[in-house]
C-alpha atoms as a PDB file:
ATOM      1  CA  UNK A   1      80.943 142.166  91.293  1.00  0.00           C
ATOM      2  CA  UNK A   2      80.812 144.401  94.359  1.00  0.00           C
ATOM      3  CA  UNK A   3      76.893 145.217  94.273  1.00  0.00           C
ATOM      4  CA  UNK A   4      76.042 141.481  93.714  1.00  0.00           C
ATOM      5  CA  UNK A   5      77.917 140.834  97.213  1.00  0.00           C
ATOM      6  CA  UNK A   6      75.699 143.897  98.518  1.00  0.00           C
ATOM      7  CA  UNK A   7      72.457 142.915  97.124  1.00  0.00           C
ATOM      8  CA  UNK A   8      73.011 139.554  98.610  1.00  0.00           C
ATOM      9  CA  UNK A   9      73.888 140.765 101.617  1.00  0.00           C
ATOM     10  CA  UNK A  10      70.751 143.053 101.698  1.00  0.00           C
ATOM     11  CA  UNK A  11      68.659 140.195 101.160  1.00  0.00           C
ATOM     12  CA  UNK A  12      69.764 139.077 104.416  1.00  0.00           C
ATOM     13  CA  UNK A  13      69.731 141.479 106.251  1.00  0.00           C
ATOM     14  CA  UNK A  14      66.312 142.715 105.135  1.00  0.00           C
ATOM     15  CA  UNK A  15      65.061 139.500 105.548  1.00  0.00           C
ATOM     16  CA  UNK A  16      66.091 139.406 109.098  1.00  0.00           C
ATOM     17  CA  UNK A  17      64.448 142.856 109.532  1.00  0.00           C
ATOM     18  CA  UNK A  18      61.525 141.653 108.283  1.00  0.00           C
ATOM     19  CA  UNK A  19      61.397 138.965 110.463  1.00  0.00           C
ATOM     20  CA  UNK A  20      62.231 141.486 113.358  1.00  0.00           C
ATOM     21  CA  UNK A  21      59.291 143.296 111.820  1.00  0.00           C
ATOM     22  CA  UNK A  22      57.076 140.777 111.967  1.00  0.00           C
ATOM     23  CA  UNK A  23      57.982 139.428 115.222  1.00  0.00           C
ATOM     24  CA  UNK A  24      57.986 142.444 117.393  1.00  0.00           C
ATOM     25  CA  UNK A  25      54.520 142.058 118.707  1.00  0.00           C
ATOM     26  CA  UNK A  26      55.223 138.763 119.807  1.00  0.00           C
ATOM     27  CA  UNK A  27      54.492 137.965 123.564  1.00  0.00           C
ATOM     28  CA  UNK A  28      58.044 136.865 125.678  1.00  0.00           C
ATOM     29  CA  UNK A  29      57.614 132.799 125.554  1.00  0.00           C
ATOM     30  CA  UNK A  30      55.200 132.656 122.668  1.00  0.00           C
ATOM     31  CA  UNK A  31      56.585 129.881 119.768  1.00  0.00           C
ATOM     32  CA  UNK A  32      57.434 132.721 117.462  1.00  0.00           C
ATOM     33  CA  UNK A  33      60.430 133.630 120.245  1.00  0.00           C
ATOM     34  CA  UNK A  34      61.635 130.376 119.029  1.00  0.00           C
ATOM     35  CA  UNK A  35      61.493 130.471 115.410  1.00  0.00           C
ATOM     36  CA  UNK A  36      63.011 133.788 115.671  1.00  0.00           C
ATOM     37  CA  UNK A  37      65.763 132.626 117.905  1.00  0.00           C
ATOM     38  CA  UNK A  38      66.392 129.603 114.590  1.00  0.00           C
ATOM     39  CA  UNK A  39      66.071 132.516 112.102  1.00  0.00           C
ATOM     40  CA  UNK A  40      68.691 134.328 113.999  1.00  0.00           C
ATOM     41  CA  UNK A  41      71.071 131.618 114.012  1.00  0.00           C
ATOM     42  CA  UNK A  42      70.485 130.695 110.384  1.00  0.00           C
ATOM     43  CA  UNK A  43      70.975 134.285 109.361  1.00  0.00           C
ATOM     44  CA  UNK A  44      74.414 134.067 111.159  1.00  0.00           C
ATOM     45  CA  UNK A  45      75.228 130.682 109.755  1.00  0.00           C
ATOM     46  CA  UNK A  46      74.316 132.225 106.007  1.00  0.00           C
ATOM     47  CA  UNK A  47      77.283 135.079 106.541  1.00  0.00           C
ATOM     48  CA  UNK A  48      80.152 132.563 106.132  1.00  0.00           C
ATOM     49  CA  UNK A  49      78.107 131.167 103.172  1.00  0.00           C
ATOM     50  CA  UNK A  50      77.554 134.102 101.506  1.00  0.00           C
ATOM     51  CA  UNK A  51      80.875 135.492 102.164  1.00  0.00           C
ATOM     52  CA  UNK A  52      82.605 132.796 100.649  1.00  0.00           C
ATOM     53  CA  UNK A  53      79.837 132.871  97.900  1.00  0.00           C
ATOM     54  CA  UNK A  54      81.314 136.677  97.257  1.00  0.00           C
ATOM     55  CA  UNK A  55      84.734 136.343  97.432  1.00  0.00           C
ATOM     56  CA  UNK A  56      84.437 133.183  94.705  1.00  0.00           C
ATOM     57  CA  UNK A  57      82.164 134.900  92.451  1.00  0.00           C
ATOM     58  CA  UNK A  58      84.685 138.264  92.778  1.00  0.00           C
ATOM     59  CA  UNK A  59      87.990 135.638  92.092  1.00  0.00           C
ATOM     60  CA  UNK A  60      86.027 134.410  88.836  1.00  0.00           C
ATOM     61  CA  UNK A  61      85.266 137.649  87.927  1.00  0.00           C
ATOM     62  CA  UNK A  62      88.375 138.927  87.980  1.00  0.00           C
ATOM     63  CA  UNK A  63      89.561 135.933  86.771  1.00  0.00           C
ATOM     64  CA  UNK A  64      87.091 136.247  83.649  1.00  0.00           C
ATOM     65  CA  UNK A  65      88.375 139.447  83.503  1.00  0.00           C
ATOM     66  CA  UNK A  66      92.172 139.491  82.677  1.00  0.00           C
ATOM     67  CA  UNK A  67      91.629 136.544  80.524  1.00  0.00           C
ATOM     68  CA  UNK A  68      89.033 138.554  78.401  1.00  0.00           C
ATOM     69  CA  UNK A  69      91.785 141.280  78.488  1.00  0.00           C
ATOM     70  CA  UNK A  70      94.511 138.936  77.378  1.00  0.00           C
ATOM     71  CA  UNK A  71      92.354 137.494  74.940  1.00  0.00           C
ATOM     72  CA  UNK A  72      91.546 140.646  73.840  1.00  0.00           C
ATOM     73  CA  UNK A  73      95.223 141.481  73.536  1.00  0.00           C
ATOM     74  CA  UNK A  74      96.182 138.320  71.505  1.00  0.00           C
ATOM     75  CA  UNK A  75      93.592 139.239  69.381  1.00  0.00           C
ATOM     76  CA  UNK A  76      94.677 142.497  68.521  1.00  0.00           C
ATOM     77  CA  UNK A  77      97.927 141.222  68.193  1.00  0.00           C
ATOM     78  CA  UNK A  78      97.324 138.541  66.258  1.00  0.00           C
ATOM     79  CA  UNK A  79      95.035 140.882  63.828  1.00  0.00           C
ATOM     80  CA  UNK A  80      98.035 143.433  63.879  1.00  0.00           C
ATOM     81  CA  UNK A  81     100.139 140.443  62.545  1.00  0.00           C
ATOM     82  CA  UNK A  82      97.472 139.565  59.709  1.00  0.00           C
ATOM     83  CA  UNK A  83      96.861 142.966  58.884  1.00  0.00           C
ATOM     84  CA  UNK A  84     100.993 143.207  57.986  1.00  0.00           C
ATOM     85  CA  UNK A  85     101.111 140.396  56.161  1.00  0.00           C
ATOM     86  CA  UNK A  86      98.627 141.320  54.404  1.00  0.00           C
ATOM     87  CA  UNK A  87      99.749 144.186  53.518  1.00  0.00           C
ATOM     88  CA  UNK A  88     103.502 142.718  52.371  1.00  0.00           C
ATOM     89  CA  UNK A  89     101.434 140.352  50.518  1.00  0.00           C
ATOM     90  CA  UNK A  90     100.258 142.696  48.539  1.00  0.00           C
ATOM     91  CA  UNK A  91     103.279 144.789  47.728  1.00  0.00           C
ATOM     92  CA  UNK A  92     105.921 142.024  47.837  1.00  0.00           C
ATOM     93  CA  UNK A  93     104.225 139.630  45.259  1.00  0.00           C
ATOM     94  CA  UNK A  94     107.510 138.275  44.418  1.00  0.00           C
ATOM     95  CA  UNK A  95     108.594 137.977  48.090  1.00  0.00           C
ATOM     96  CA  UNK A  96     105.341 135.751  48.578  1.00  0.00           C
ATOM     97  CA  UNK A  97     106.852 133.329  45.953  1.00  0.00           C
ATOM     98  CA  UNK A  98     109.741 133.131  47.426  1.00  0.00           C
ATOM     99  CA  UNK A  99     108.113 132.557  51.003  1.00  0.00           C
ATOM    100  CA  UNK A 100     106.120 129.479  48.836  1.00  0.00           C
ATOM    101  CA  UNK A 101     108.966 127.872  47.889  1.00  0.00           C
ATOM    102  CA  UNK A 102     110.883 128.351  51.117  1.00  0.00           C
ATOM    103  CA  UNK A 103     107.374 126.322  52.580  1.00  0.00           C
ATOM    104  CA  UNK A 104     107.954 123.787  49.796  1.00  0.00           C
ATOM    105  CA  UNK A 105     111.561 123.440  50.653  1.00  0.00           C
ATOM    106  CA  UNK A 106     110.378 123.315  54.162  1.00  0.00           C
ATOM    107  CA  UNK A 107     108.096 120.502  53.774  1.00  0.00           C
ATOM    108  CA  UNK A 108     110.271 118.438  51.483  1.00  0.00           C
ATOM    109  CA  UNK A 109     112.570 118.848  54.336  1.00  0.00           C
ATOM    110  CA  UNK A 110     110.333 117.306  56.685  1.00  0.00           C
ATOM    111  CA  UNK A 111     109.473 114.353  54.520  1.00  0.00           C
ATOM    112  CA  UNK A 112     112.969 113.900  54.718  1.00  0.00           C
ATOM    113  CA  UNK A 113     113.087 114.188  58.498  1.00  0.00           C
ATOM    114  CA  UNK A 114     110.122 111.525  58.418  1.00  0.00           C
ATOM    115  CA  UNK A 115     111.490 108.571  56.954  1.00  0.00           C
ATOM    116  CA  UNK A 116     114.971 109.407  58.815  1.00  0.00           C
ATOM    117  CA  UNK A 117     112.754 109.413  62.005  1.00  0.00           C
ATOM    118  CA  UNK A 118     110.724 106.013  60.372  1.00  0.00           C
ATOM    119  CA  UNK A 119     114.388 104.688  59.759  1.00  0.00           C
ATOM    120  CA  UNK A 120     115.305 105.225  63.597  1.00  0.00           C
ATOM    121  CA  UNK A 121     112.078 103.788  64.999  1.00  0.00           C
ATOM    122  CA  UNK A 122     113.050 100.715  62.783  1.00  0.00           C
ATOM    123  CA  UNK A 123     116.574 100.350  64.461  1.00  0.00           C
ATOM    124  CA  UNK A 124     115.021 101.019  67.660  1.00  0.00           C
ATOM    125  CA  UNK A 125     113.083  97.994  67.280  1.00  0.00           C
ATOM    126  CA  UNK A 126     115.735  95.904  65.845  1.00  0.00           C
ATOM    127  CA  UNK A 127     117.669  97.445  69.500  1.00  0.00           C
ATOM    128  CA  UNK A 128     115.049  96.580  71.111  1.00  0.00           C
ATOM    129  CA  UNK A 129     115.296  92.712  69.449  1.00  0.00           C
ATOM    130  CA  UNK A 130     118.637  92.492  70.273  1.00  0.00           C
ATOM    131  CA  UNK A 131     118.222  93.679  73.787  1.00  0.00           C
ATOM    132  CA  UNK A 132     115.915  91.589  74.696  1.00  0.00           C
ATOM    133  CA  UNK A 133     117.590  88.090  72.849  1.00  0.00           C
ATOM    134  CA  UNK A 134     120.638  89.595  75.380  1.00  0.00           C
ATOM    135  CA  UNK A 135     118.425  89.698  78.383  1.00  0.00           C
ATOM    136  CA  UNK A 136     117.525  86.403  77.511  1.00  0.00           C
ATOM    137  CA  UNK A 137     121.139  85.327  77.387  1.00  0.00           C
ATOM    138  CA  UNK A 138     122.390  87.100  80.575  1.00  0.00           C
ATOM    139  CA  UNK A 139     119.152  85.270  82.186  1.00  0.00           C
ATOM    140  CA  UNK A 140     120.141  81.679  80.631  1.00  0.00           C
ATOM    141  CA  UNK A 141     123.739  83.065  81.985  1.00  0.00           C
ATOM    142  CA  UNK A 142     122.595  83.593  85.463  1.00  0.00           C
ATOM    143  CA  UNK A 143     120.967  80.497  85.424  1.00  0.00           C
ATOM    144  CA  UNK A 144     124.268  78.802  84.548  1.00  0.00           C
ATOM    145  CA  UNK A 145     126.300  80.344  86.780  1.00  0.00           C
ATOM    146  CA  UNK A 146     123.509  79.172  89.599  1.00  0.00           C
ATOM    147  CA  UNK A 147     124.236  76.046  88.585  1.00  0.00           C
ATOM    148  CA  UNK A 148     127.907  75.885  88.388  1.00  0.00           C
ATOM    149  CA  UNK A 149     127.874  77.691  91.754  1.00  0.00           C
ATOM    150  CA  UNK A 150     125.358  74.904  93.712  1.00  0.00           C
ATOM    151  CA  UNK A 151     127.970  72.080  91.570  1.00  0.00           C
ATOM    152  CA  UNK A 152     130.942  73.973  93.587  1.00  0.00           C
ATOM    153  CA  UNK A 153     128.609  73.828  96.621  1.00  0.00           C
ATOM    154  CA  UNK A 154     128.198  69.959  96.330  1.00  0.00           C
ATOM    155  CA  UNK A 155     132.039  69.312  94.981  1.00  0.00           C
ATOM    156  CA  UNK A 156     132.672  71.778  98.294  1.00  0.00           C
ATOM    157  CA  UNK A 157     130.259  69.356 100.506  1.00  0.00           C
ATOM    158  CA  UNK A 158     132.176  66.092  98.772  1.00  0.00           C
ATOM    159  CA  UNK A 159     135.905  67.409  99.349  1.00  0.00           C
ATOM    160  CA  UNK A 160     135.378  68.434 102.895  1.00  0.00           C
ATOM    161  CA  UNK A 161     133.646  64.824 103.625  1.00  0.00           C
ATOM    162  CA  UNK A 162     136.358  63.097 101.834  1.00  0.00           C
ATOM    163  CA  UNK A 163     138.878  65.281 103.895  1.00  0.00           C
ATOM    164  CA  UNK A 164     136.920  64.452 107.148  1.00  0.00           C
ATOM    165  CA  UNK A 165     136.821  60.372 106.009  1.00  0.00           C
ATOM    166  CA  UNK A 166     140.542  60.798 105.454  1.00  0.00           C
ATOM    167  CA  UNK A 167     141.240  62.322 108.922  1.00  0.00           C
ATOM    168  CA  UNK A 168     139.193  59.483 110.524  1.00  0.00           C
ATOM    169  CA  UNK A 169     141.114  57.219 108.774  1.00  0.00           C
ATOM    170  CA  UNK A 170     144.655  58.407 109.381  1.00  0.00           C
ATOM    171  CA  UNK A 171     143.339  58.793 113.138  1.00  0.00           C
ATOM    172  CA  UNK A 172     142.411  54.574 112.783  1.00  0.00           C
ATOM    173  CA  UNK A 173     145.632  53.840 111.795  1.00  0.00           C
ATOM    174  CA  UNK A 174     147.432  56.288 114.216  1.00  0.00           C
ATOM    175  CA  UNK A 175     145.397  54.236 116.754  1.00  0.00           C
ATOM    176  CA  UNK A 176     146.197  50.768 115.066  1.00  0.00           C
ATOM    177  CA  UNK A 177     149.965  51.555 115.057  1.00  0.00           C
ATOM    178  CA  UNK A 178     149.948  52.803 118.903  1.00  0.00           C
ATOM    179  CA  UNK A 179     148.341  49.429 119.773  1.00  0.00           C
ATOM    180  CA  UNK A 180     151.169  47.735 117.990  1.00  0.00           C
ATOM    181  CA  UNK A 181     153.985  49.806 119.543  1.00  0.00           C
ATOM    182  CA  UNK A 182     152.539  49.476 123.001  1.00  0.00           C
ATOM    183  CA  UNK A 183     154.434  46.926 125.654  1.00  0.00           C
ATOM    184  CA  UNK A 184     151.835  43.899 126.283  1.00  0.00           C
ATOM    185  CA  UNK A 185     150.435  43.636 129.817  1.00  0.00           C
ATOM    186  CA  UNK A 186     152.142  41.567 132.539  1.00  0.00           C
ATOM    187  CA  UNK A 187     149.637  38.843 132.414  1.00  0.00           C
ATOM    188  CA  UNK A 188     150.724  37.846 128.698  1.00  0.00           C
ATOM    189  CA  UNK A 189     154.740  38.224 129.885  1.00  0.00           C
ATOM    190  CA  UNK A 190     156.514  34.480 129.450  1.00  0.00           C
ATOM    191  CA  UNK A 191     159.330  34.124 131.666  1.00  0.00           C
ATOM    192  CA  UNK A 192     162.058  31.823 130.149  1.00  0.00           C
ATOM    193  CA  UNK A 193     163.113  29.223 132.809  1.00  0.00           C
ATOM    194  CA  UNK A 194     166.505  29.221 133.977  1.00  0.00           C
ATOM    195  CA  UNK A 195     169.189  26.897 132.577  1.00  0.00           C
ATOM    196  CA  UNK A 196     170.856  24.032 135.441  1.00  0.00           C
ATOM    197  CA  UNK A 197     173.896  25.301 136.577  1.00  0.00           C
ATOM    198  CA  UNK A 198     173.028  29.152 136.539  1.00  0.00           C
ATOM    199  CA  UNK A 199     172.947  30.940 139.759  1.00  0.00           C
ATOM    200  CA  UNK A 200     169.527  33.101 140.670  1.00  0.00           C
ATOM    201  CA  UNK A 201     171.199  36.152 140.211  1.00  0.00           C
ATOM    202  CA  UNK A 202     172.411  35.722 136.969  1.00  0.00           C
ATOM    203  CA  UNK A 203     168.699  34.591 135.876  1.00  0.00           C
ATOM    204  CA  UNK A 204     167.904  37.426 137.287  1.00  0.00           C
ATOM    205  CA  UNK A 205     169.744  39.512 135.267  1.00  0.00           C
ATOM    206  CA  UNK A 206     169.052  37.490 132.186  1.00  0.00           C
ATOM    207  CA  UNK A 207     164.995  37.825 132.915  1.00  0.00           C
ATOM    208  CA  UNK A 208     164.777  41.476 131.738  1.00  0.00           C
ATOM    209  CA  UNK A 209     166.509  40.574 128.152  1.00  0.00           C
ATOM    210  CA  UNK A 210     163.867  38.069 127.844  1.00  0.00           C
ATOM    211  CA  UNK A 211     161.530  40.092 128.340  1.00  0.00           C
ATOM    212  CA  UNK A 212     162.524  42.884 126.468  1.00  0.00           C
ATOM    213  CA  UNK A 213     162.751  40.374 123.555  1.00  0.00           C
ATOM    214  CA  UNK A 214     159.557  39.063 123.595  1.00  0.00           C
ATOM    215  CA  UNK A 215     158.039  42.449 123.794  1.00  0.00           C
ATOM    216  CA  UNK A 216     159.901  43.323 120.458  1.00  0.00           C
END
């Protein structure tokens, strides 16, 4: 795990040494300057790789690891178990027998459990039915009550015009029976003429009663 991570990391770093190696001679502004400068910086830019390279390869390893170990361990265990059994299989004869039928009895028991669980799948359908026949009768419900509400609505809309028609109309004949009770204007008043022999004051006097009984 660890000298993987090293040998990589040697390659590297030899490979930049070599390059140093083989680039020392070089003149100061000659092209190798450059491709040693982009060998340089793609060295550097390899570390993170590689680094991240060696941690995942050391997390699978390890993780490769304990799982070998615990499937080692399950192993043993499980060949501990076998080996027992074994071993009380072959001095408990009779007990095996009994262990047989106890597996019969367990399976006959499960048979059992089956069809009990068939039987409850088939009243959870038949639940099912009936739930959904009483969605469809809370829905056909709803839509009833919808309708009985918007018939209240319009029976609402119908009493409050009739109430507003009767208002007008009570307001009419309020009107009509003021117009009735009301004195008539002096241009329609008759003035009875006086009888020969009467003096002006008493026709006077007499004028208002005249008057007063012509406007009733």
């Amino acid at each position: 795990m660890l000298s993987s991570s090293y040998r990589s990391r040697r390659f590297i770093s030899g490979g930049r040494l070599s390059s140093r190696g083989s680039l020392c001679g070089a003149r100061p502004g000659h092209p190798t300057d450059d491709l040693k400068s982009k060998l340089r910086k793609t060295t550097r830019s390899l570390y993170p790789v590689q680094e991240h390279h060696d941690r995942a390869l050391a997390s699978l390893m390890q993780h490769m690891d304990e799982e070998n170990a615990q499937m080692n361990a399950e192993l043993t265990q499980q060949t501990e178990i076998l080996r027992k059994t074994k071993s009380k299989k072959a001095k408990y004869k009779t007990g095996y027998s009994q262990e047989k039928n106890k597996i019969c009895n367990l399976h006959n028991a499960l048979a059992v459990l089956t069809m009990t669980r068939d039987q409850y799948q088939d009243d959870l359908a038949d639940m099912k039915t009936d739930r959904d026949r009483l969605r469809s009768l809370l829905s056909d419900w709803v839509d009833q009550v919808g309708r009985l509400q918007t018939q209240i609505s319009d029976l609402e809309a119908e009493r409050d015009r009739v109430l507003r028609d009767r208002d007008a109309l009570r307001a009419s004949i309020n009107n009509f029976a003021s117009s009735l009770t009301m004195p008539p204007s002096p241009s329609l008043v008759v003035v009875a003429p006086s009888l020969p022999g009467s003096s002006g004051v008493k026709d006077s006097a007499e004028t208002p009663n005249v008057r007063s009984k012509r406007t009733i």
